[in-house]
N, C-alpha and C. Protein backbone atom coordinates (compact mmCIF):
# COMPACT_ATOMS: atom_id res chain seq x y z
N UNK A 1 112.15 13.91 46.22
CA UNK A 1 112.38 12.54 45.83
C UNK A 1 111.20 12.03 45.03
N UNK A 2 111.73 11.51 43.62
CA UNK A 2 110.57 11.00 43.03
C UNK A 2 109.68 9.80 43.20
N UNK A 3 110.63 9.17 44.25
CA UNK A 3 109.58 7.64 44.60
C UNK A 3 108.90 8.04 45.87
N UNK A 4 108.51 9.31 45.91
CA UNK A 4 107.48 9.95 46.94
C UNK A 4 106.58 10.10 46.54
N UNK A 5 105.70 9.97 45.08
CA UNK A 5 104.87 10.45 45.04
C UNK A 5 104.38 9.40 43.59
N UNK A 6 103.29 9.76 43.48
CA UNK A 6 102.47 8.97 42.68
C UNK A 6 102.32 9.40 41.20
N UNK A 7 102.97 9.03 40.42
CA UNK A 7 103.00 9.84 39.25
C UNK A 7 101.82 9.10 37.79
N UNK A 8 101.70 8.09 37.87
CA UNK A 8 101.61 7.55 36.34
C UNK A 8 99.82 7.52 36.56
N UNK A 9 99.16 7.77 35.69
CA UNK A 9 97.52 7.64 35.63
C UNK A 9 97.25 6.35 36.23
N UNK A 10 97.74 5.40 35.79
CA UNK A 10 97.02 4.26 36.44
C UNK A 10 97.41 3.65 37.82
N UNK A 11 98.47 4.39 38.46
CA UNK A 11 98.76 4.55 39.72
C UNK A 11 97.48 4.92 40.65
N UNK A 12 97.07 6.09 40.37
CA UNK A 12 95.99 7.02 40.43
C UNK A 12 94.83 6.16 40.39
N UNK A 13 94.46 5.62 39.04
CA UNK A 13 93.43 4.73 39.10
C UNK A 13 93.03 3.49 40.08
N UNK A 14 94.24 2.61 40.18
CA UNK A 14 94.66 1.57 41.63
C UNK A 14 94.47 2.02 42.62
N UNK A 15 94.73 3.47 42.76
CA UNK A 15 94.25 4.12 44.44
C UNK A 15 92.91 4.61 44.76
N UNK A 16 92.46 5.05 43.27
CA UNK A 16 91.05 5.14 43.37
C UNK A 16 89.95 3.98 43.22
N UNK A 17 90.11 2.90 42.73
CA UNK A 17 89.21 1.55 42.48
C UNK A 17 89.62 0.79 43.69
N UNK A 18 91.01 0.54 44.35
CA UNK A 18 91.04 -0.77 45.25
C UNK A 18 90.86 -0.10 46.59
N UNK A 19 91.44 1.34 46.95
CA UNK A 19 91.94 2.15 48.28
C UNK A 19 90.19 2.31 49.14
N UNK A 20 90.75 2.59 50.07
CA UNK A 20 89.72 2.87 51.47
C UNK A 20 89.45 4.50 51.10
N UNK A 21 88.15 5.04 51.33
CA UNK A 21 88.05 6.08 50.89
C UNK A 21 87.23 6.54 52.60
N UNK A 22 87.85 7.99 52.73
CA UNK A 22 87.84 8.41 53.88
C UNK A 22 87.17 10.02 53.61
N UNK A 23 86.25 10.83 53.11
CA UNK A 23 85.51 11.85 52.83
C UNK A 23 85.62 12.79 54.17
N UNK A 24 86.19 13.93 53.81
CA UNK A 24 85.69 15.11 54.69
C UNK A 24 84.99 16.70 54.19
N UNK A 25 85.06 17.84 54.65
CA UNK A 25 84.41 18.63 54.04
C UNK A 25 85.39 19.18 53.12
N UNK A 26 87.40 19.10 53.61
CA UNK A 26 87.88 19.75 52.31
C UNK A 26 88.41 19.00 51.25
N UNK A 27 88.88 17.98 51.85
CA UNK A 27 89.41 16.85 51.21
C UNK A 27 88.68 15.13 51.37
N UNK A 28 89.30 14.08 50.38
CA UNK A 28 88.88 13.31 50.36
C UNK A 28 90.42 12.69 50.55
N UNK A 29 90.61 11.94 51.35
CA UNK A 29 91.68 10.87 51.59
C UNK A 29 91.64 9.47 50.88
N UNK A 30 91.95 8.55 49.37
CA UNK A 30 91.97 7.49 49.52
C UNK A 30 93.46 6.53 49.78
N UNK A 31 93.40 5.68 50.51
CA UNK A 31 94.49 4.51 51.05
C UNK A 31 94.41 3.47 50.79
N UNK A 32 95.70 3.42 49.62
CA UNK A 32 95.41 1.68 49.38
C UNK A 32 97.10 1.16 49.54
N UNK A 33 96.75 -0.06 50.29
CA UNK A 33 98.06 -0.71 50.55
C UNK A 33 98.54 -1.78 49.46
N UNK A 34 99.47 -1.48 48.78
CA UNK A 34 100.08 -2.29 48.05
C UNK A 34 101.18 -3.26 47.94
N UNK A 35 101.49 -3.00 49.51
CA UNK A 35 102.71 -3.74 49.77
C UNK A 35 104.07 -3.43 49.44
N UNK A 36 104.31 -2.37 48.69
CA UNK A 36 105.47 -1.85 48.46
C UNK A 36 106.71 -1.43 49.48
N UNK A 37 107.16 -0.85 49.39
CA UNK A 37 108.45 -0.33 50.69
C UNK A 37 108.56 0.85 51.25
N UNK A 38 107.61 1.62 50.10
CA UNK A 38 107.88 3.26 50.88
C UNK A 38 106.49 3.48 50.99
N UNK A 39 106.17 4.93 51.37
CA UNK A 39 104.73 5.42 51.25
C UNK A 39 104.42 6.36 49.55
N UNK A 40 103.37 6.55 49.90
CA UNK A 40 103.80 7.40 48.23
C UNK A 40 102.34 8.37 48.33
N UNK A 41 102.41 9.45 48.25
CA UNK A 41 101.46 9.90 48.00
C UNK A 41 101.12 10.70 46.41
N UNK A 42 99.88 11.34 46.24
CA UNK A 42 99.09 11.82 44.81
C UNK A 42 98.85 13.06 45.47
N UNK A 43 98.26 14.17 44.83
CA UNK A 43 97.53 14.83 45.12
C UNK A 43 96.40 14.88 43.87
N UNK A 44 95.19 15.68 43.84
CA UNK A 44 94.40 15.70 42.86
C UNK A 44 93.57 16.93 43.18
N UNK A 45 93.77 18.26 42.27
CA UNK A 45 92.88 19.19 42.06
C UNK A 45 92.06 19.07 40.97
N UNK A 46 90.81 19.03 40.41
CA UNK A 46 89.95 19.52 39.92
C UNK A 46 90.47 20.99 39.11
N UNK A 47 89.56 21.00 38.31
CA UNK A 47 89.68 22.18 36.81
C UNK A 47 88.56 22.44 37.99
N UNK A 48 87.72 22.13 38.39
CA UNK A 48 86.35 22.79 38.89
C UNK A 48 86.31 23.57 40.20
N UNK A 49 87.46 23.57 40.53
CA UNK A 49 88.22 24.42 41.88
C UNK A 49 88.45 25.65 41.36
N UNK A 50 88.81 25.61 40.81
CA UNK A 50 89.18 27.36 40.29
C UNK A 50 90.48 27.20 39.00
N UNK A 51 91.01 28.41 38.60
CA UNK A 51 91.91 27.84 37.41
C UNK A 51 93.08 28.24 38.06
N UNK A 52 94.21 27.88 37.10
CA UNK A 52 95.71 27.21 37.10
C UNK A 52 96.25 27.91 38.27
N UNK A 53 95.99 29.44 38.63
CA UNK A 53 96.84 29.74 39.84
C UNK A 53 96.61 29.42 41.20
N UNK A 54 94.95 29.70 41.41
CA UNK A 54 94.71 28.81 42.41
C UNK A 54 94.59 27.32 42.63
N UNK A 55 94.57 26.62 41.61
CA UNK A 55 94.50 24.91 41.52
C UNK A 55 96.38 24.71 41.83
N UNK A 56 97.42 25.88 41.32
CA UNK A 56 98.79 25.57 42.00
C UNK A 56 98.82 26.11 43.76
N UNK A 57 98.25 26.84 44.05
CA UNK A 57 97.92 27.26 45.01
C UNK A 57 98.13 26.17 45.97
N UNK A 58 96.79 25.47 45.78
CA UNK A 58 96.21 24.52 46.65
C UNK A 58 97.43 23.28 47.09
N UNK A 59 97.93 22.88 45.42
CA UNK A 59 98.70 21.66 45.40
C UNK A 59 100.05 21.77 46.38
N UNK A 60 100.74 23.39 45.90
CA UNK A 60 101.71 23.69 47.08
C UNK A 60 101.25 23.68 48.67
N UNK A 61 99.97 23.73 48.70
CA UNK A 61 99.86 23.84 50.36
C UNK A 61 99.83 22.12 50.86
N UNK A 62 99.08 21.75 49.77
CA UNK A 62 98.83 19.97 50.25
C UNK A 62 100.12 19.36 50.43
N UNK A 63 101.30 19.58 49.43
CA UNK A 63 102.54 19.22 49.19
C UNK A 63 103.23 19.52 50.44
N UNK A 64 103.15 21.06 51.10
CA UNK A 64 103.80 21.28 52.02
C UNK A 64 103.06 20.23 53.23
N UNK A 65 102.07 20.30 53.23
CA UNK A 65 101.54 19.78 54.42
C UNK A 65 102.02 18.07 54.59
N UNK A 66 102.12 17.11 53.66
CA UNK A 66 102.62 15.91 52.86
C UNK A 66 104.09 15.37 53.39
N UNK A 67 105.09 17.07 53.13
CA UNK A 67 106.30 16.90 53.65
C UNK A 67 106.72 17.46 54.72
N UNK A 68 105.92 18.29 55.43
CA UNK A 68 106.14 18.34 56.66
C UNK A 68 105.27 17.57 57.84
N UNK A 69 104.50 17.47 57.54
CA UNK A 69 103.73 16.31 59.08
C UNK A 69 103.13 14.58 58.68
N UNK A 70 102.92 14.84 56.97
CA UNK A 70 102.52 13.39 56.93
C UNK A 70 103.73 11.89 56.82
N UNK A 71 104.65 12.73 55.87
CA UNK A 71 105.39 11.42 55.33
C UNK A 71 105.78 11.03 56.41
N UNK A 72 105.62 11.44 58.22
CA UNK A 72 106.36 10.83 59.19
C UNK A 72 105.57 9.42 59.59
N UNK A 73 104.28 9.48 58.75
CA UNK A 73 103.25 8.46 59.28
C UNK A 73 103.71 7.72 59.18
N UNK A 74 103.18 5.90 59.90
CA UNK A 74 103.61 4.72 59.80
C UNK A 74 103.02 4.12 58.08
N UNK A 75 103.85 3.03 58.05
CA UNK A 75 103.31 2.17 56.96
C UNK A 75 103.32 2.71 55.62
N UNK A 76 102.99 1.36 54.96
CA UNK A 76 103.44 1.77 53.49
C UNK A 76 102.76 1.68 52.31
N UNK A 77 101.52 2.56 51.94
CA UNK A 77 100.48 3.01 51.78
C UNK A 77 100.80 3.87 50.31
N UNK A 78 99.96 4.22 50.01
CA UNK A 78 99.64 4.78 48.67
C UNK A 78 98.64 5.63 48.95
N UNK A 79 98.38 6.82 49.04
CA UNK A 79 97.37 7.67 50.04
C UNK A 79 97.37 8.99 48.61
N UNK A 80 96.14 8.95 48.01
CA UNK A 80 96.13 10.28 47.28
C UNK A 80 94.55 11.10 47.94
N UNK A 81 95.32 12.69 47.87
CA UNK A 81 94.61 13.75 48.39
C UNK A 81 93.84 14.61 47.29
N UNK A 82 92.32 14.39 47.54
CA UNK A 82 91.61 15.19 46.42
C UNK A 82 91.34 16.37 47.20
N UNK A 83 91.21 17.36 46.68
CA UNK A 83 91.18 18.33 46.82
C UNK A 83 89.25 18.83 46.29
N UNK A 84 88.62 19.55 47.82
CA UNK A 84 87.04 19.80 47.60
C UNK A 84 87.15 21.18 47.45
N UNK A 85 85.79 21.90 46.73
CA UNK A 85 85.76 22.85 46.85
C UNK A 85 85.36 24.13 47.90
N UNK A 86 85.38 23.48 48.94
CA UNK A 86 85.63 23.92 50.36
C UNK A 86 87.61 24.73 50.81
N UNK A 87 88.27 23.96 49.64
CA UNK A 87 89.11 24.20 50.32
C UNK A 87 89.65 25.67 49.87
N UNK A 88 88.71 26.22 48.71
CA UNK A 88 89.26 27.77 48.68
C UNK A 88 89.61 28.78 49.47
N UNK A 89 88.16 28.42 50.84
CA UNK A 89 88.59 29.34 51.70
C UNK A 89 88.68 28.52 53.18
N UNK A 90 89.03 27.51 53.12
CA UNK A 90 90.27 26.74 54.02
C UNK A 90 91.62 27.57 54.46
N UNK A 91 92.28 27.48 55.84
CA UNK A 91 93.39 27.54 56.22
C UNK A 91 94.21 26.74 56.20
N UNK A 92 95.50 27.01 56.14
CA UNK A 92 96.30 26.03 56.22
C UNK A 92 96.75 24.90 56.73
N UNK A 93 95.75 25.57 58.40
CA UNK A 93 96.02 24.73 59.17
C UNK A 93 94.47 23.69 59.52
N UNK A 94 93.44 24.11 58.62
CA UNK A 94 92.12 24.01 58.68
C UNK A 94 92.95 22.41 57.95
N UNK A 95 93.41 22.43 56.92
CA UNK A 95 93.44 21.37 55.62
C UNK A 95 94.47 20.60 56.26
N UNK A 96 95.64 20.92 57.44
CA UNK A 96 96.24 19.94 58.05
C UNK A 96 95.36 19.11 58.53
N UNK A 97 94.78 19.64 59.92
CA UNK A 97 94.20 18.93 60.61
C UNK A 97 92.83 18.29 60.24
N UNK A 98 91.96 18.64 58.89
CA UNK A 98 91.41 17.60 58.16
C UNK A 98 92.23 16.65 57.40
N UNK A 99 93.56 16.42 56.96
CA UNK A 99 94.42 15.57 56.51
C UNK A 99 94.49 14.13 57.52
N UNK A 100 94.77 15.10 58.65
CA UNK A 100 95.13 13.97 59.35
C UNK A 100 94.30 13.40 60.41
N UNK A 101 93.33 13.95 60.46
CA UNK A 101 91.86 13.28 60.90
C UNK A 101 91.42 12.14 60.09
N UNK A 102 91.51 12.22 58.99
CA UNK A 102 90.65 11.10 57.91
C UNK A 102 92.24 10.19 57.91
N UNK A 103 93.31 10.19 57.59
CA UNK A 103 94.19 9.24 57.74
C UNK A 103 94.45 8.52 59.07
N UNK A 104 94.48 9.20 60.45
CA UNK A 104 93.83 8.53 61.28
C UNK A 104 92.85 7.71 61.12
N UNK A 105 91.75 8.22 60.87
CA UNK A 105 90.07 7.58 60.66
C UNK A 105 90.51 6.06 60.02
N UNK A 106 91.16 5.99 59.11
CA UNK A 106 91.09 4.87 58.04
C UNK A 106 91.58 3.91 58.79
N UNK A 107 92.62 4.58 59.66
CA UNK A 107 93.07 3.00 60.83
C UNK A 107 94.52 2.61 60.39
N UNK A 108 95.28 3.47 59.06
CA UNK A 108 96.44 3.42 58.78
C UNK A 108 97.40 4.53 58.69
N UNK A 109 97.39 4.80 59.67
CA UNK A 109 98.33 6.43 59.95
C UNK A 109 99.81 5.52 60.12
């Protein structure tokens, strides 16, 4: 579904200038509430992660992780996931449970 996710640059930009920023070692969580109706998330890899197969790599694991344990969260949020360079040799389940540590943390899960 396309109103799942955050598509347009300056979407991106609004989540990065107004949102709550929540830092861990693989990822960076920011949350900004806009009042809208659904949730919506971004993801964001870096060129400086590695190139195109592993930077798709990463995005499919964040994506999976997004649609299977996050979109159940409460509230209606705008939440984009940067991606650190820690997370090369991250597990799958290493980058869940830093996901949802820092979205906890922020106080809007």
């Amino acid at each position: 579904m396309k109103e799942r996710w955050i598509r347009k640059n300056w979407e991106y930009r609004d989540v990065y200038r107004e949102g709550e920023k929540q830092v861990g070692k693989i990822v960076i969580v920011y949350t900004y509430n806009r009042g809208g109706e659904t949730r919506r998330y971004g993801i964001a890899v870096s060129r400086k992660i590695g190139n195109a197969v592993i930077r798709n790599r990463i995005k499919r694991r964040i994506r999976e992780i997004i649609r299977s344990h996050l979109y159940q969260s409460e509230g209606n949020y705008d939440r984009v996931i940067v991606a650190r360079k820690a997370i090369i040799h991250s597990s799958y389940q290493d980058i869940l449970l830093e996901c949802k540590a820092l979205i906890e943390r922020s106080g809007k899960s």
